[in-house]
PDB file of N, CA and C in Angstrom:
ATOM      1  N   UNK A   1      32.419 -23.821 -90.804  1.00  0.00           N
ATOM      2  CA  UNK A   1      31.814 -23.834 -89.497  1.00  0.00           C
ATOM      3  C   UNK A   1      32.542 -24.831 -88.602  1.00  0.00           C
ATOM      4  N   UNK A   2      33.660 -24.757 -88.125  1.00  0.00           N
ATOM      5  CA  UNK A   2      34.382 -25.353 -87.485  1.00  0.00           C
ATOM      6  C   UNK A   2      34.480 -24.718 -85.837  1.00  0.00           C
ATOM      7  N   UNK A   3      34.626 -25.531 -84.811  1.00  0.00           N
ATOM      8  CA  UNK A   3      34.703 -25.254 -83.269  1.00  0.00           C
ATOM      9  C   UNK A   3      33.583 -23.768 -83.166  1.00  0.00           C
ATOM     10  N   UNK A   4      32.406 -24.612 -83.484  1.00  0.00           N
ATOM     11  CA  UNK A   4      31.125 -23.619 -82.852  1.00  0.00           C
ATOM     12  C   UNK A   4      30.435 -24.456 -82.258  1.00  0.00           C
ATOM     13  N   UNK A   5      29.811 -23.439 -81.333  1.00  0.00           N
ATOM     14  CA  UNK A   5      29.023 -23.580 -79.919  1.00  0.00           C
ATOM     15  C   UNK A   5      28.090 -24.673 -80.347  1.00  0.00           C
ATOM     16  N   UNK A   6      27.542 -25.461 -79.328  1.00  0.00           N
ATOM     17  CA  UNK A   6      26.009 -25.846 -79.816  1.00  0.00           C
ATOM     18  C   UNK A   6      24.838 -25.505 -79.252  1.00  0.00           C
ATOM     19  N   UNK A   7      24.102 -25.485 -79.673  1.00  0.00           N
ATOM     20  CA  UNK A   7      22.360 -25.149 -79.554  1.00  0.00           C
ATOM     21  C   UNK A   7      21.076 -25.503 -79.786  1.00  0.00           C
ATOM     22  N   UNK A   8      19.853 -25.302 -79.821  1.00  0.00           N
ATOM     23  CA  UNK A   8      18.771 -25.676 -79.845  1.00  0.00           C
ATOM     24  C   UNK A   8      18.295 -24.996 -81.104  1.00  0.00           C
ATOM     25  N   UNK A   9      17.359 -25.598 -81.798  1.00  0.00           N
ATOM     26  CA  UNK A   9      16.954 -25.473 -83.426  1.00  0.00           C
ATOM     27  C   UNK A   9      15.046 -25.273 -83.009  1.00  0.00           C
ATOM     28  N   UNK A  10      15.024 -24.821 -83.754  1.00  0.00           N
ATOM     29  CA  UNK A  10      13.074 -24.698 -83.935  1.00  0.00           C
ATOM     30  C   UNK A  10      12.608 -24.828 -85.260  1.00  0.00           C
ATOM     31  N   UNK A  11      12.151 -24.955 -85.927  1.00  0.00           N
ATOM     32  CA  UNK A  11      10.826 -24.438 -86.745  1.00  0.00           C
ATOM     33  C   UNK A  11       9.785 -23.867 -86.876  1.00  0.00           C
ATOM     34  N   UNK A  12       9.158 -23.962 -85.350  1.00  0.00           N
ATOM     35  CA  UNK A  12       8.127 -23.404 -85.221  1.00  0.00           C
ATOM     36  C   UNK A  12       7.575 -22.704 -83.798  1.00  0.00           C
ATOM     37  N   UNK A  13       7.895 -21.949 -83.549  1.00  0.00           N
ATOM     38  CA  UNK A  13       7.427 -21.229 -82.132  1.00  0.00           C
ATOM     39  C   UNK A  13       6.347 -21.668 -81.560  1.00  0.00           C
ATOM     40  N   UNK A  14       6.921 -21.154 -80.258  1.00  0.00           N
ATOM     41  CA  UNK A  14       5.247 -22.010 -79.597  1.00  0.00           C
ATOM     42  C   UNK A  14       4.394 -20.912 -79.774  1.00  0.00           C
ATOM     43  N   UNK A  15       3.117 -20.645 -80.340  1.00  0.00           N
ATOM     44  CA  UNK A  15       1.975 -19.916 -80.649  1.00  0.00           C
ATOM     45  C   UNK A  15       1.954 -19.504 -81.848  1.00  0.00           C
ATOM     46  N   UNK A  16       2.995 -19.713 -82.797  1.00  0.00           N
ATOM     47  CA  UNK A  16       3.080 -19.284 -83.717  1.00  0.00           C
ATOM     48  C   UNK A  16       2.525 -20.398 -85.171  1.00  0.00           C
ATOM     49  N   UNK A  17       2.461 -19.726 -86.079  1.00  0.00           N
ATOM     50  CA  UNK A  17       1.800 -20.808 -87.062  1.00  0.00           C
ATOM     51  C   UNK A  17       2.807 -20.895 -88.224  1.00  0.00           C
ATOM     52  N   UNK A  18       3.882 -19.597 -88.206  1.00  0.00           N
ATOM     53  CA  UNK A  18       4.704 -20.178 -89.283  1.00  0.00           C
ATOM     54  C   UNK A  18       5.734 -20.779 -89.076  1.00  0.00           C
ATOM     55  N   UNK A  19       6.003 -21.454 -89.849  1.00  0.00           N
ATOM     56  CA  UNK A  19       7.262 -22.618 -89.947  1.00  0.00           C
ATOM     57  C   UNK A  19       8.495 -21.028 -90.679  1.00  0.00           C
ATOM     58  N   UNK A  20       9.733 -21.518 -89.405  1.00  0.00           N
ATOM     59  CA  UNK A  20      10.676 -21.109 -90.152  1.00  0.00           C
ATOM     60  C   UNK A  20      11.728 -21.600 -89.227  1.00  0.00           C
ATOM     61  N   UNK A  21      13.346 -21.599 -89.558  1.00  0.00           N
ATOM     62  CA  UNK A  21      14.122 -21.732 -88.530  1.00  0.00           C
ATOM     63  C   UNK A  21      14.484 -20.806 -87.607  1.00  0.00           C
ATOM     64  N   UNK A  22      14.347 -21.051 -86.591  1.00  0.00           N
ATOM     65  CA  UNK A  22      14.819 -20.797 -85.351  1.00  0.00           C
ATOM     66  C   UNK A  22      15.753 -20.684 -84.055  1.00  0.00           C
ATOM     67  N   UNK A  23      17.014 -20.528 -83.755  1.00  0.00           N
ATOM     68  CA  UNK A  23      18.441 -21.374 -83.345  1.00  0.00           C
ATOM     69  C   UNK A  23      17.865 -20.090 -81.569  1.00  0.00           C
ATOM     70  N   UNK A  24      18.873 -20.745 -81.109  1.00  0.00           N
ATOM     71  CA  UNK A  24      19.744 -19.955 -79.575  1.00  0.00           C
ATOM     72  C   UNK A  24      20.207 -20.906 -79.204  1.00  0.00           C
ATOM     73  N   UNK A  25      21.703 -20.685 -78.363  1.00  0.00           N
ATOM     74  CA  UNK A  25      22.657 -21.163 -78.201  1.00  0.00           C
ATOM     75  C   UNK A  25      22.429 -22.010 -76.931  1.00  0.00           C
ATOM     76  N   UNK A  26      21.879 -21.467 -76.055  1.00  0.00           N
ATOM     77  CA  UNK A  26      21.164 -21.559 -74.684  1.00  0.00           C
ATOM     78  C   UNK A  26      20.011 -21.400 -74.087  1.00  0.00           C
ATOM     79  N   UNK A  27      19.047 -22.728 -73.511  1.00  0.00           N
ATOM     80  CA  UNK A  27      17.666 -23.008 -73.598  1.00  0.00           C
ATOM     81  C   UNK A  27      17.007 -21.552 -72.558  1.00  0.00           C
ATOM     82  N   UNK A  28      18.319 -21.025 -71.937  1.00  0.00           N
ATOM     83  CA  UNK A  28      18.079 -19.599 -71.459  1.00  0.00           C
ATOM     84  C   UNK A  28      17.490 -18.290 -72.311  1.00  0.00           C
ATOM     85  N   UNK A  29      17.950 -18.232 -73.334  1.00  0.00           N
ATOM     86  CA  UNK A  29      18.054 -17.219 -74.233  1.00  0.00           C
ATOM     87  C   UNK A  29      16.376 -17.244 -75.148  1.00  0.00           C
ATOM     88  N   UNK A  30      16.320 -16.093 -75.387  1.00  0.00           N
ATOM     89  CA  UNK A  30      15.127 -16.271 -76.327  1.00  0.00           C
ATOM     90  C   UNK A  30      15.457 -17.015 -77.721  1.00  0.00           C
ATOM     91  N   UNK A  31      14.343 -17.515 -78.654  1.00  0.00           N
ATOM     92  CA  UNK A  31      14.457 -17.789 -79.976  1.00  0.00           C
ATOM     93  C   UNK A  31      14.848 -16.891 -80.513  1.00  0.00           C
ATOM     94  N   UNK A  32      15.728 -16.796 -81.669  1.00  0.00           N
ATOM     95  CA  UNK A  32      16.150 -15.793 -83.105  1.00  0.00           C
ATOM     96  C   UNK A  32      16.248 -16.657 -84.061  1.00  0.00           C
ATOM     97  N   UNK A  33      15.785 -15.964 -85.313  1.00  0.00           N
ATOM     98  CA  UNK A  33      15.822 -15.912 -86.410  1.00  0.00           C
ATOM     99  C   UNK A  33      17.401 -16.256 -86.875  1.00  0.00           C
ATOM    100  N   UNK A  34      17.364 -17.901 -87.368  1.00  0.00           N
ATOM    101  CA  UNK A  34      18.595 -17.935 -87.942  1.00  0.00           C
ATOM    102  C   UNK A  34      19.284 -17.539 -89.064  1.00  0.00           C
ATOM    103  N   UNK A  35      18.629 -16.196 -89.749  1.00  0.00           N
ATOM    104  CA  UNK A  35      19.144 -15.622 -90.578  1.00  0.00           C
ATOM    105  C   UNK A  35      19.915 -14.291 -89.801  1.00  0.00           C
ATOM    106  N   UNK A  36      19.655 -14.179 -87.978  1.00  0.00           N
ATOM    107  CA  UNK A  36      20.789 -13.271 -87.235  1.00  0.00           C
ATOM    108  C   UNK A  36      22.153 -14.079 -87.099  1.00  0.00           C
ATOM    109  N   UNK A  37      22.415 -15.279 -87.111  1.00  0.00           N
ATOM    110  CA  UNK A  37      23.141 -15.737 -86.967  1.00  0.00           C
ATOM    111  C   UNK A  37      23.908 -16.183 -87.945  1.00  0.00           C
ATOM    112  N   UNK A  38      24.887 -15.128 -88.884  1.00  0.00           N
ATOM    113  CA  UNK A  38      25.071 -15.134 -90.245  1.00  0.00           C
ATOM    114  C   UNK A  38      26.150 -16.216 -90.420  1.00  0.00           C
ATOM    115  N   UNK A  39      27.113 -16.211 -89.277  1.00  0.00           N
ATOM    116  CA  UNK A  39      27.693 -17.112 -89.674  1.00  0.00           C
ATOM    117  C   UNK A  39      27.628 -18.913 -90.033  1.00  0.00           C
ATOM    118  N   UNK A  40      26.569 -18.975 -89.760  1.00  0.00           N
ATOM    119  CA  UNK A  40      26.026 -20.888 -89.938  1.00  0.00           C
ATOM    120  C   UNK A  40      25.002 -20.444 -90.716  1.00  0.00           C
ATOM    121  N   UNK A  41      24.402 -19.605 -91.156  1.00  0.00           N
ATOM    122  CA  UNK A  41      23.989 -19.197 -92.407  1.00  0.00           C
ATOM    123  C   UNK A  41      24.547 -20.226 -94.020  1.00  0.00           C
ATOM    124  N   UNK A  42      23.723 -21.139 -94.271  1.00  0.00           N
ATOM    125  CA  UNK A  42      24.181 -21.544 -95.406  1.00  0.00           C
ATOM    126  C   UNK A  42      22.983 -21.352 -96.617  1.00  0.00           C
ATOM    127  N   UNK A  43      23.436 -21.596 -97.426  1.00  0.00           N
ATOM    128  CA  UNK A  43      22.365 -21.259 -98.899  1.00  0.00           C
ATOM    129  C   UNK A  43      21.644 -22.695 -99.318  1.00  0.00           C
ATOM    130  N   UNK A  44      20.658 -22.353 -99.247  1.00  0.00           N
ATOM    131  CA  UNK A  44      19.454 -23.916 -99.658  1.00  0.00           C
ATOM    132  C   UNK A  44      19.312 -23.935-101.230  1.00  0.00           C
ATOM    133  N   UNK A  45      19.528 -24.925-101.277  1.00  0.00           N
ATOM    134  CA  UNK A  45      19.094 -25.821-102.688  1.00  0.00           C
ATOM    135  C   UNK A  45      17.804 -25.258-103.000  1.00  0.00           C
ATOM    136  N   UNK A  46      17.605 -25.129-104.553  1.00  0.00           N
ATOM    137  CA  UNK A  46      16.329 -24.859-105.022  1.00  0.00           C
ATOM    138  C   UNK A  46      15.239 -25.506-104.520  1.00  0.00           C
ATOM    139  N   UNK A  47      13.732 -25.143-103.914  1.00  0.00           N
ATOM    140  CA  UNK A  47      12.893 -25.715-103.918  1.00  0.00           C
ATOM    141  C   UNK A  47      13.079 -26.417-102.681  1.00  0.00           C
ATOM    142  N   UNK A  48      13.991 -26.454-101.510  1.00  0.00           N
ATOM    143  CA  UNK A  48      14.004 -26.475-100.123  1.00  0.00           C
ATOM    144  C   UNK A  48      13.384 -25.415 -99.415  1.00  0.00           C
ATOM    145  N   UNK A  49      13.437 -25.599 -98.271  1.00  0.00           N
ATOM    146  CA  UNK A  49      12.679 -24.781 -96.984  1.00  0.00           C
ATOM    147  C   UNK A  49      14.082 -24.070 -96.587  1.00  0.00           C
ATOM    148  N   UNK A  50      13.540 -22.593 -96.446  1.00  0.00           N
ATOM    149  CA  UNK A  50      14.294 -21.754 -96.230  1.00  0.00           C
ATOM    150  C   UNK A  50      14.952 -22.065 -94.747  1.00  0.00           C
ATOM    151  N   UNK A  51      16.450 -22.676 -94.798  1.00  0.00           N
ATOM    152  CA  UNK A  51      17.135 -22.093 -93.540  1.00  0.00           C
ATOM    153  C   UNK A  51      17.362 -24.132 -93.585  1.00  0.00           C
ATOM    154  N   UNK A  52      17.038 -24.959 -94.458  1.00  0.00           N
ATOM    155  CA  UNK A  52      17.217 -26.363 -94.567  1.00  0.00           C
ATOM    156  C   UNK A  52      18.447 -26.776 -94.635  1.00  0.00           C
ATOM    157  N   UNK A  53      19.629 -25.903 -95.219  1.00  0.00           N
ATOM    158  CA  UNK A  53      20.570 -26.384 -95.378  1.00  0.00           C
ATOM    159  C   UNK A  53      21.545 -26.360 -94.236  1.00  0.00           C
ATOM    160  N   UNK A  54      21.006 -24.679 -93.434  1.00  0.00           N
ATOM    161  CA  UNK A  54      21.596 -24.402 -92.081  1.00  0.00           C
ATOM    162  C   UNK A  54      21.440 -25.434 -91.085  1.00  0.00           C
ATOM    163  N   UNK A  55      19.930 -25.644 -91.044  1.00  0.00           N
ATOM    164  CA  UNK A  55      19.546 -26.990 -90.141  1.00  0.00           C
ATOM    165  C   UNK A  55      20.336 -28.182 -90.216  1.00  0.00           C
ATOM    166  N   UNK A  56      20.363 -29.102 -91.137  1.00  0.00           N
ATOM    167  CA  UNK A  56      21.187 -29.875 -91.642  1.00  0.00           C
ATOM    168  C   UNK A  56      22.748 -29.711 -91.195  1.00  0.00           C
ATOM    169  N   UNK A  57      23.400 -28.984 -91.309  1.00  0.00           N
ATOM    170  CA  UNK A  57      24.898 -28.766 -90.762  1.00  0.00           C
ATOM    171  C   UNK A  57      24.985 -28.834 -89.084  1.00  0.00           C
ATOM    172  N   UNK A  58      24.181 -27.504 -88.760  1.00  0.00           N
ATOM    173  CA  UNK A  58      23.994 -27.800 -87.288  1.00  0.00           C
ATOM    174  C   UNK A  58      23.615 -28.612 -86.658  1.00  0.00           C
ATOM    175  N   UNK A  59      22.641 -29.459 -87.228  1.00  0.00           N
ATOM    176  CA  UNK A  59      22.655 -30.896 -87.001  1.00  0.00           C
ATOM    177  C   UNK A  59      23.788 -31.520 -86.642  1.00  0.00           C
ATOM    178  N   UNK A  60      24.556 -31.877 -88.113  1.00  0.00           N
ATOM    179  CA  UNK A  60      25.998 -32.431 -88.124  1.00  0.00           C
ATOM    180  C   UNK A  60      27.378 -32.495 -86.716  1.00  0.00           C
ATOM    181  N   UNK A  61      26.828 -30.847 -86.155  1.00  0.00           N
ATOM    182  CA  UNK A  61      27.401 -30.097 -84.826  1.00  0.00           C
ATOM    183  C   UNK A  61      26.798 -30.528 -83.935  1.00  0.00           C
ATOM    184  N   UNK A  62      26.199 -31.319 -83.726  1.00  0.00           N
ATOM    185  CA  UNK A  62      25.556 -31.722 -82.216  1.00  0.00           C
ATOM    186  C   UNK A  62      24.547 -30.809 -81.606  1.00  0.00           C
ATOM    187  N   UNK A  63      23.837 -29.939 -82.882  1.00  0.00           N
ATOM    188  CA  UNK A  63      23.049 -28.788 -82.064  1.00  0.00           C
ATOM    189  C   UNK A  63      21.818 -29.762 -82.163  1.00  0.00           C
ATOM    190  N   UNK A  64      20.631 -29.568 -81.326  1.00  0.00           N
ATOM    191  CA  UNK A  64      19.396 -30.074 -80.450  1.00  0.00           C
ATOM    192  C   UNK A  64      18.052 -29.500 -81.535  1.00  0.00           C
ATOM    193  N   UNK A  65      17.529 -30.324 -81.868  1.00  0.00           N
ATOM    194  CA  UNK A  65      16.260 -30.299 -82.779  1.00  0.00           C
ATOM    195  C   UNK A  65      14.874 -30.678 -81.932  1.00  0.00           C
ATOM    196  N   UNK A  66      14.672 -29.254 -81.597  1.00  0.00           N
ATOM    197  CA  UNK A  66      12.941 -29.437 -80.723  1.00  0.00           C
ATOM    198  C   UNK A  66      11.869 -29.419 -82.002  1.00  0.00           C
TER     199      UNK A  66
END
């Protein structure tokens, strides 16, 4: 994951009750499911929260954690 965009991260939608990750590139754009976004797609450690390891990297990238 080298020279990618950055963006805004979720967990949890507003009205929504489940926890999951969430990315868009631009506070314009709707939320998606960061399992559409295959390429920063990474694989979580046993017994993590699905999409933890993705979070974590994009982190690393300067992407924005609401």
């Amino acid at each position: 994951m080298t020279d990618i965009p950055t963006g805004q991260m979720t967990w949890r939608l507003p009205g929504s009750s489940e926890c999951a990750l969430y990315l868009r590139h631009h506070a314009s754009e709707p939320w998606r499911s960061y399992k559409e976004f295959p390429q920063y797609v990474l694989p979580d450690p046993p017994g993590f929260s699905e999409g933890y390891a993705t979070f974590l990297s994009l982190l690393k990238h300067n992407w924005q954690a609401l």
